[in-house]
N, C-alpha and C. Protein backbone atom coordinates (compact mmCIF):
# COMPACT_ATOMS: atom_id res chain seq x y z
N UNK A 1 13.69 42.16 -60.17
CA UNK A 1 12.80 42.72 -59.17
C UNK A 1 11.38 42.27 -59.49
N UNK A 2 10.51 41.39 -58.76
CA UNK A 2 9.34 41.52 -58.25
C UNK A 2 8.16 42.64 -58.94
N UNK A 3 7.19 42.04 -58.24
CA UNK A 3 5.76 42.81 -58.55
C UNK A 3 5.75 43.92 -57.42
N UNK A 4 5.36 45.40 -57.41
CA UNK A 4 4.82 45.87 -56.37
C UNK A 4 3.54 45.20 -55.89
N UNK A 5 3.84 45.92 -54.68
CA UNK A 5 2.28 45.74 -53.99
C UNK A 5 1.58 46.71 -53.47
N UNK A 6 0.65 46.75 -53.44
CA UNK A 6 -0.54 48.27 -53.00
C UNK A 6 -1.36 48.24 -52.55
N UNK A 7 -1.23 48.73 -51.51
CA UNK A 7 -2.46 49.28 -50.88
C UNK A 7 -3.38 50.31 -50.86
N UNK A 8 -4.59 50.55 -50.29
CA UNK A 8 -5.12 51.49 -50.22
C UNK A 8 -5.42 51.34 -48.66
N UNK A 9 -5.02 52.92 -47.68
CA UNK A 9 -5.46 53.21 -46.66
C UNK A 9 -6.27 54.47 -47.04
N UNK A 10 -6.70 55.12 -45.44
CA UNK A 10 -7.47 56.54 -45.72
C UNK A 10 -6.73 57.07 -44.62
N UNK A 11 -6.31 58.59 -44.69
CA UNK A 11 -5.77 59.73 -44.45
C UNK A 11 -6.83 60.62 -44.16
N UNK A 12 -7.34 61.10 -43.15
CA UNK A 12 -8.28 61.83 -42.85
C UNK A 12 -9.66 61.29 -43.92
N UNK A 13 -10.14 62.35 -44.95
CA UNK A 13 -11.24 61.74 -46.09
C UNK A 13 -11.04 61.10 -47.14
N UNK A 14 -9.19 61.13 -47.37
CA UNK A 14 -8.42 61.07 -48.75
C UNK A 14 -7.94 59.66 -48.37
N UNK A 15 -8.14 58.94 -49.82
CA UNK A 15 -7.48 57.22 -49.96
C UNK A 15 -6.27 57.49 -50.62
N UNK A 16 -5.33 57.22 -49.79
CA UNK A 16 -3.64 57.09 -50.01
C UNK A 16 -3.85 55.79 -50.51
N UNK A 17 -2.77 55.75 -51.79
CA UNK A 17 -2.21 54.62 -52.46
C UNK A 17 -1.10 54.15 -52.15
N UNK A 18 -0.76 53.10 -51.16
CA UNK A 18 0.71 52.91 -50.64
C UNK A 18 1.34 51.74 -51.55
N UNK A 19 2.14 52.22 -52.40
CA UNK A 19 3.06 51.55 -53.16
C UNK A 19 4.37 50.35 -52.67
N UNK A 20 4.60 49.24 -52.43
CA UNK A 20 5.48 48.94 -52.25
C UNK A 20 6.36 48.13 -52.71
N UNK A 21 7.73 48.10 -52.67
CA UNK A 21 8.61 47.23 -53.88
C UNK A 21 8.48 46.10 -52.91
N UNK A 22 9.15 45.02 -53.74
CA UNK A 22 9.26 43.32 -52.75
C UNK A 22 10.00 43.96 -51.35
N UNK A 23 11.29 44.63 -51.80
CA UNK A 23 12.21 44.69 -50.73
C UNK A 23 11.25 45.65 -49.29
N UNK A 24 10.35 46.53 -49.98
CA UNK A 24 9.88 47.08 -49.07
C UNK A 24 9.08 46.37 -47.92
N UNK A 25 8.03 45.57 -48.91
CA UNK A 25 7.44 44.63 -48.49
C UNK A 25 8.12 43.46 -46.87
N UNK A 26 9.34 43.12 -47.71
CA UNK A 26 10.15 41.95 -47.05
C UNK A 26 10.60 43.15 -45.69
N UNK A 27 10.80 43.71 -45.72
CA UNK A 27 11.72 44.72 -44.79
C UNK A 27 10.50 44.58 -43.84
N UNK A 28 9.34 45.30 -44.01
CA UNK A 28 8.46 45.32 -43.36
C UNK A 28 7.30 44.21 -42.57
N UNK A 29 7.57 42.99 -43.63
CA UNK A 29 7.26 41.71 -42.85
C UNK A 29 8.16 41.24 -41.49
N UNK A 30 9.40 41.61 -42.01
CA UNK A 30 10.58 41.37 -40.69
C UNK A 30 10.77 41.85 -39.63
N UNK A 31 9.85 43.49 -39.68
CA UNK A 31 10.12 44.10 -38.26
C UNK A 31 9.35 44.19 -37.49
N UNK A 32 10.30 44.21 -36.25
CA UNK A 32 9.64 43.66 -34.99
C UNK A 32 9.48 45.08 -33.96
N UNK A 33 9.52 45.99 -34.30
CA UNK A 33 9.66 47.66 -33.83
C UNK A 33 8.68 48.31 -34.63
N UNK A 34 7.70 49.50 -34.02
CA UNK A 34 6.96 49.91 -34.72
C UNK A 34 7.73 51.18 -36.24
N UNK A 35 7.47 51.28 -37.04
CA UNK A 35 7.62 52.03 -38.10
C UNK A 35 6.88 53.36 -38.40
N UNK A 36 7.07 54.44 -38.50
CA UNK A 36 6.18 55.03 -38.71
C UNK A 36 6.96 55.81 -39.92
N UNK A 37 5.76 56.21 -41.15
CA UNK A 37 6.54 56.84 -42.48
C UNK A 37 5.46 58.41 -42.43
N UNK A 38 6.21 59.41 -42.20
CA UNK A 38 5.15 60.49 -42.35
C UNK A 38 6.21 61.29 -43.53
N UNK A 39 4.59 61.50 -44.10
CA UNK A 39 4.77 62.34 -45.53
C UNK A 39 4.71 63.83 -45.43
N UNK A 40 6.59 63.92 -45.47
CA UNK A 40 6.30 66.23 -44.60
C UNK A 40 6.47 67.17 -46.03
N UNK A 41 5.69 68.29 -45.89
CA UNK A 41 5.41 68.98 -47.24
C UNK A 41 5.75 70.05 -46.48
N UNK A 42 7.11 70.84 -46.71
CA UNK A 42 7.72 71.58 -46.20
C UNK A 42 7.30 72.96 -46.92
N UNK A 43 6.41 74.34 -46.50
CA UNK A 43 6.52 75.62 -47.16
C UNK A 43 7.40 76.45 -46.54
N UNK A 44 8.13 76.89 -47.67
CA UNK A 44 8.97 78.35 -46.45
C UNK A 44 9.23 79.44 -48.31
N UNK A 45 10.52 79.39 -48.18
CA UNK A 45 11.21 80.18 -49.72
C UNK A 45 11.15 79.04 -50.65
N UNK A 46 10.89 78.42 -50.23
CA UNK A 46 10.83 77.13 -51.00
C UNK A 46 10.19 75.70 -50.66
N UNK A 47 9.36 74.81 -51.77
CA UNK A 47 8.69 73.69 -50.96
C UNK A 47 9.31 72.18 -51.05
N UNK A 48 9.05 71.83 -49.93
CA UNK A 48 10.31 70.39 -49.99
C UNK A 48 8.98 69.61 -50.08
N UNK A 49 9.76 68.04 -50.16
CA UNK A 49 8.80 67.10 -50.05
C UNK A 49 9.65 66.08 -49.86
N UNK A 50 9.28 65.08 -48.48
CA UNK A 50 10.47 64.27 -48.09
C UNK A 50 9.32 63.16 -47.47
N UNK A 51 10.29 62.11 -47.67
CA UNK A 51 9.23 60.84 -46.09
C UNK A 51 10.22 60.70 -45.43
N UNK A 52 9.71 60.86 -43.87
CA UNK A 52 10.23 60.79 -42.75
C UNK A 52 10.08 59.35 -42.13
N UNK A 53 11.19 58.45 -41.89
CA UNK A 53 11.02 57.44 -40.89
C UNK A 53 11.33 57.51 -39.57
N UNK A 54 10.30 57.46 -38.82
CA UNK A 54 10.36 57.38 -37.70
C UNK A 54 10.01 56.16 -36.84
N UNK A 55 10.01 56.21 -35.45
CA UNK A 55 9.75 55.31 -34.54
C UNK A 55 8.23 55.33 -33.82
N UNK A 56 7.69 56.34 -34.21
CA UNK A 56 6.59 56.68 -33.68
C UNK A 56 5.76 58.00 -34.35
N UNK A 57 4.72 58.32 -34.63
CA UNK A 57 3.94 59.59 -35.48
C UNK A 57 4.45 60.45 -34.07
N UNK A 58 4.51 61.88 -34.66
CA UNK A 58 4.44 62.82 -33.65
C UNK A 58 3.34 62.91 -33.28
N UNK A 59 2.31 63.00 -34.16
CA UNK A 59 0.94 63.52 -33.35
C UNK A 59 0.41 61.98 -34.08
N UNK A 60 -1.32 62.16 -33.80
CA UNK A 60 -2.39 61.37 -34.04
C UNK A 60 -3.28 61.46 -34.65
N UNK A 61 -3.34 62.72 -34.84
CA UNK A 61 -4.36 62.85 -36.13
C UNK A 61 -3.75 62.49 -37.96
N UNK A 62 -4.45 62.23 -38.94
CA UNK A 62 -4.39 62.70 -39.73
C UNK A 62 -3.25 60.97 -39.92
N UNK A 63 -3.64 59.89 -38.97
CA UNK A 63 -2.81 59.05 -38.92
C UNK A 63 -3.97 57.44 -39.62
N UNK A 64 -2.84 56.78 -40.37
CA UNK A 64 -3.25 55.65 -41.23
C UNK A 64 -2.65 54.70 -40.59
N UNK A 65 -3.22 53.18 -40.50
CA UNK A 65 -2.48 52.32 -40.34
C UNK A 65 -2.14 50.82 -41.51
N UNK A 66 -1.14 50.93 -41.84
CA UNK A 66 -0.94 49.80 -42.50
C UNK A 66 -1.16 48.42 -42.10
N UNK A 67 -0.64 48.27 -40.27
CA UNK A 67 -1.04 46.90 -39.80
C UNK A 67 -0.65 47.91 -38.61
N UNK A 68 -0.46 46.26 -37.25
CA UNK A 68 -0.09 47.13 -35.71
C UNK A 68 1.22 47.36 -35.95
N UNK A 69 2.15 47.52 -36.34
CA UNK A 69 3.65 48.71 -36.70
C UNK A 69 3.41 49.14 -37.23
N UNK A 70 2.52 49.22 -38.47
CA UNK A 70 3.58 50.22 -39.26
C UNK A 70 2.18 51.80 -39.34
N UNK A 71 2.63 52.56 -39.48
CA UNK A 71 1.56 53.57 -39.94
C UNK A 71 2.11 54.98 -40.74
N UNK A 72 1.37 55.88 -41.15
CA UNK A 72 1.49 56.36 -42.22
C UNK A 72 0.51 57.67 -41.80
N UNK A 73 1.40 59.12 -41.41
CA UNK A 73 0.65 60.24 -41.55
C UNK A 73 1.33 61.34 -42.74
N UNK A 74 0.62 62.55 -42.75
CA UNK A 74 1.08 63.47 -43.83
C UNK A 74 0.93 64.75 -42.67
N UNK A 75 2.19 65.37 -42.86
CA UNK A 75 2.31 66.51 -41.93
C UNK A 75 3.38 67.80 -42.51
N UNK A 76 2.21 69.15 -43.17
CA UNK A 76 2.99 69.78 -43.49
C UNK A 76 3.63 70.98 -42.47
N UNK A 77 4.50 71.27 -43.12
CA UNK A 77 4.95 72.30 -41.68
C UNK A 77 5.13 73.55 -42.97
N UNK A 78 5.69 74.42 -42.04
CA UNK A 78 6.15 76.05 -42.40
C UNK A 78 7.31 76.14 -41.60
N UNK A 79 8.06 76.87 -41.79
CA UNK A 79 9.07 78.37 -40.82
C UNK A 79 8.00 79.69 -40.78
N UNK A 80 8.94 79.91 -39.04
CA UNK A 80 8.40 81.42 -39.05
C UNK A 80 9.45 82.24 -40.00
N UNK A 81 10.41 82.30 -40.22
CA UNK A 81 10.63 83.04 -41.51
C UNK A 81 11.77 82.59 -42.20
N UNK A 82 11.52 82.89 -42.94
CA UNK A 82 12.37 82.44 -44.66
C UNK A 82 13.53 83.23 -44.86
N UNK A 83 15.12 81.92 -44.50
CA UNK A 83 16.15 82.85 -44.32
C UNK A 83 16.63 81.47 -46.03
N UNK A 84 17.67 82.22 -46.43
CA UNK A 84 18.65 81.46 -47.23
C UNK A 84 19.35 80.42 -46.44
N UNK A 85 19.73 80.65 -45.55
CA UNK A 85 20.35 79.36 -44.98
C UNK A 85 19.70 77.73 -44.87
N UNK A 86 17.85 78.27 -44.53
CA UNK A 86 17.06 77.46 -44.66
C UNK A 86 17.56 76.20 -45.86
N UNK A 87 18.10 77.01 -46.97
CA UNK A 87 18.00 75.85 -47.83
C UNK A 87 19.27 74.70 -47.46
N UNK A 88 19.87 75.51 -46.82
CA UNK A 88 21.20 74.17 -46.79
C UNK A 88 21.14 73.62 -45.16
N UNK A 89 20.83 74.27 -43.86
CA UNK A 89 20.71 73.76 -42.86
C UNK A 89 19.48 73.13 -42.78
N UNK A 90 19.13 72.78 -41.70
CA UNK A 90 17.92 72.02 -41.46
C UNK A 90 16.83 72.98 -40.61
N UNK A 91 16.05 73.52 -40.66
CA UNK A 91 15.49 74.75 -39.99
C UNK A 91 14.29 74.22 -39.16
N UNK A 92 13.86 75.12 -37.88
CA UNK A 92 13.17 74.90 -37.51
C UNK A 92 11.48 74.75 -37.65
N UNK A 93 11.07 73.71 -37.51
CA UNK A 93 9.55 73.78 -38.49
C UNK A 93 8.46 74.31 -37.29
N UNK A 94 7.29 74.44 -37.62
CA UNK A 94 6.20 74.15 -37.16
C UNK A 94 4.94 73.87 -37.77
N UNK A 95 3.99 73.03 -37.44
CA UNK A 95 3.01 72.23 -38.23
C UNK A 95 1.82 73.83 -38.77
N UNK A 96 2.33 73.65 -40.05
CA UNK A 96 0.74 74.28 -40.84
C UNK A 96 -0.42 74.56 -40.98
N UNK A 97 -0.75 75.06 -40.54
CA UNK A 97 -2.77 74.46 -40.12
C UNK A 97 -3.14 75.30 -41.33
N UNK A 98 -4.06 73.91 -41.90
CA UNK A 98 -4.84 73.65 -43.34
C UNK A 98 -6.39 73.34 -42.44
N UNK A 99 -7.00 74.54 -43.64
CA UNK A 99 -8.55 74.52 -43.18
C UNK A 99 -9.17 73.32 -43.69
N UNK A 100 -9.05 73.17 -45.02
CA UNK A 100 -9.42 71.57 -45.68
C UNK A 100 -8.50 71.03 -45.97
N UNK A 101 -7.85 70.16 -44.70
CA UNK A 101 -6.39 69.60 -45.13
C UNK A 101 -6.83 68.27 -45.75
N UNK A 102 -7.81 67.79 -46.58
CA UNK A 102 -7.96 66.51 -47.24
C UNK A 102 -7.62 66.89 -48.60
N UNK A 103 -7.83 68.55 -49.04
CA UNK A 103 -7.51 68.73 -50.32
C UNK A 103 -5.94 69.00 -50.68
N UNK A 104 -5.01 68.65 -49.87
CA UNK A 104 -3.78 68.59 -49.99
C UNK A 104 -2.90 66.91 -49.22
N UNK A 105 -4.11 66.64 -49.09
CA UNK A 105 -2.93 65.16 -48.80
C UNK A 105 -2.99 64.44 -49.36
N UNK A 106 -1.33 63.92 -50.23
CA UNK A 106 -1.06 63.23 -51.00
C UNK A 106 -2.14 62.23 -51.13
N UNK A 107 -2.29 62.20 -52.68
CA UNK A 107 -2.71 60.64 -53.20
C UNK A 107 -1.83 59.24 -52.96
N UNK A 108 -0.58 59.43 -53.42
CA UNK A 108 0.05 58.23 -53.28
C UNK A 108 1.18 58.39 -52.41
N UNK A 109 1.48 57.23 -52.53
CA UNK A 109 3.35 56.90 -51.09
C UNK A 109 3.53 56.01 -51.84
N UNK A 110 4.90 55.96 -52.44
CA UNK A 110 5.72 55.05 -52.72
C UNK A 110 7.23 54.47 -51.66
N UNK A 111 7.27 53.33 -51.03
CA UNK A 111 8.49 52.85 -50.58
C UNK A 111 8.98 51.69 -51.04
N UNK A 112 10.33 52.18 -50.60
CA UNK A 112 11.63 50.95 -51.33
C UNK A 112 12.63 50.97 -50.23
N UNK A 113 12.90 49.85 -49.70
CA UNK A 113 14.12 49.51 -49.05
C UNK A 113 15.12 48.56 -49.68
N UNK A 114 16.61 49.75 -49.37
CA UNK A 114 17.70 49.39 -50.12
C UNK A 114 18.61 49.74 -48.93
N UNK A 115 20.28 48.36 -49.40
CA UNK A 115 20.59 48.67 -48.39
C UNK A 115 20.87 49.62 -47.22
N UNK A 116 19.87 48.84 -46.60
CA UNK A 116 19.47 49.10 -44.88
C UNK A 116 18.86 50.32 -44.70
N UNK A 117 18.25 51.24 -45.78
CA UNK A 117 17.89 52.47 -45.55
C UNK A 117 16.47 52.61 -46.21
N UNK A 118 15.87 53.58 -45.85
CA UNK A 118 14.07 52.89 -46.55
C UNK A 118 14.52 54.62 -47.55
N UNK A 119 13.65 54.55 -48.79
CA UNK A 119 13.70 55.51 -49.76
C UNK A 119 12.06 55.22 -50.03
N UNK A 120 11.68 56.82 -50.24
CA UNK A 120 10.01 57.00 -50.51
C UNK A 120 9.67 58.19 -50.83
N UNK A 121 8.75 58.40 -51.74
CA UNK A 121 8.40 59.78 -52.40
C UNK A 121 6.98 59.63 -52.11
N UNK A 122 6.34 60.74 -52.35
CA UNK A 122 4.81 60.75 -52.86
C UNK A 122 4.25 62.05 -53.96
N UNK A 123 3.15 61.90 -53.97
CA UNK A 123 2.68 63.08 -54.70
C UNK A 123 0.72 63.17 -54.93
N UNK A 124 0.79 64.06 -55.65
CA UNK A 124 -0.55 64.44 -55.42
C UNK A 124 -1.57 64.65 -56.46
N UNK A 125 -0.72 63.69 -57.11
CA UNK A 125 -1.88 63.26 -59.04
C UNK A 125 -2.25 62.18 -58.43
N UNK A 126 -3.24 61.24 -59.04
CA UNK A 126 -3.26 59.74 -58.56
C UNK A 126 -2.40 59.10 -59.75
N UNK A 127 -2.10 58.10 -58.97
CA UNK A 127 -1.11 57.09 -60.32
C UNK A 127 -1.85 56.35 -61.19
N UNK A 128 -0.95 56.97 -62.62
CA UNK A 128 -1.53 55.67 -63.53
C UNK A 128 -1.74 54.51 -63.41
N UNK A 129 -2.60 53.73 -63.76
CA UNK A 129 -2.36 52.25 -63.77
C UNK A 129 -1.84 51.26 -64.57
C-alpha cells in the first residue's frame, strides 16, 4: 500500500484533515456521480459515530468541498427519546442544534475504499504527524 494523501478543507470555522488511502484516492479520481461523505455524531443512550455515503448532502450548511463531486459535511443528530431498541434498530434521528457547532466538528476524516464499499472514521484530537 501507497502513501496517503491529505487534505485540508474548512467546515464552517474548523480545518478538517481529510485523510486518504491510494485506493480512496483512485476510487475517487474514477467517479463520474457526485459523492457526498457526511460525518453523523449520533446522541441518544448512547453516542455513535459513523460516515455516511451518500449521493448528495442533505442540507448545505456546514458543507466542504473536496472538488465538483465530492463534498464533505458533519451532521449531528439526537432521538426524541432513548428506547433500548435504539441500539440494535436504526432509529429515527433529527439534526441537533449546536450553539458553537465549530467546537465539535471533527478535526479529521479518514477514507479507504475496499472492495466496492468506501470505509471512514473521524475524530476530534488532531492527528499526529
Amino acid at each position: 500500500m501507497g502513501i496517503n494523501a491529505t487534505r485540508q478543507i474548512k467546515i464552517g470555522d474548523r480545518e478538517l484533515q481529510v485523510v486518504l488511502t491510494q485506493r480512496a484516492q483512485s476510487a475517487l479520481d474514477r467517479a463520474d456521480q457526485p459523492v457526498h461523505f457526511e460525518m453523523e455524531l449520533y446522541f441518544s443512550c448512547l453516542i455513535r459515530k459513523r460516515v455516511n455515503v451518500l449521493s448528495a448532502p442533505r442540507k448545505q450548511d456546514s458543507l466542504a468541498k473536496l472538488n465538483n463531486l465530492v463534498s464533505v459535511s458533519f451532521r449531528p443528530v439526537m432521538t426524541k427519546h432513548c428506547r433500548i431498541n435504539d441500539i440494535v434498530d436504526e432509529p429515527d434521528v433529527i439534526d441537533f442544534p449546536l450553539q458553537h457547532d465549530s467546537r465539535i466538528v471533527p478535526r479529521w476524516l479518514s477514507l479507504d475504499y475496499s472492495r466496492g464499499a468506501w470505509r471512514g472514521d473521524f475524530g476530534f484530537t488532531p492527528l499526529a504527524h
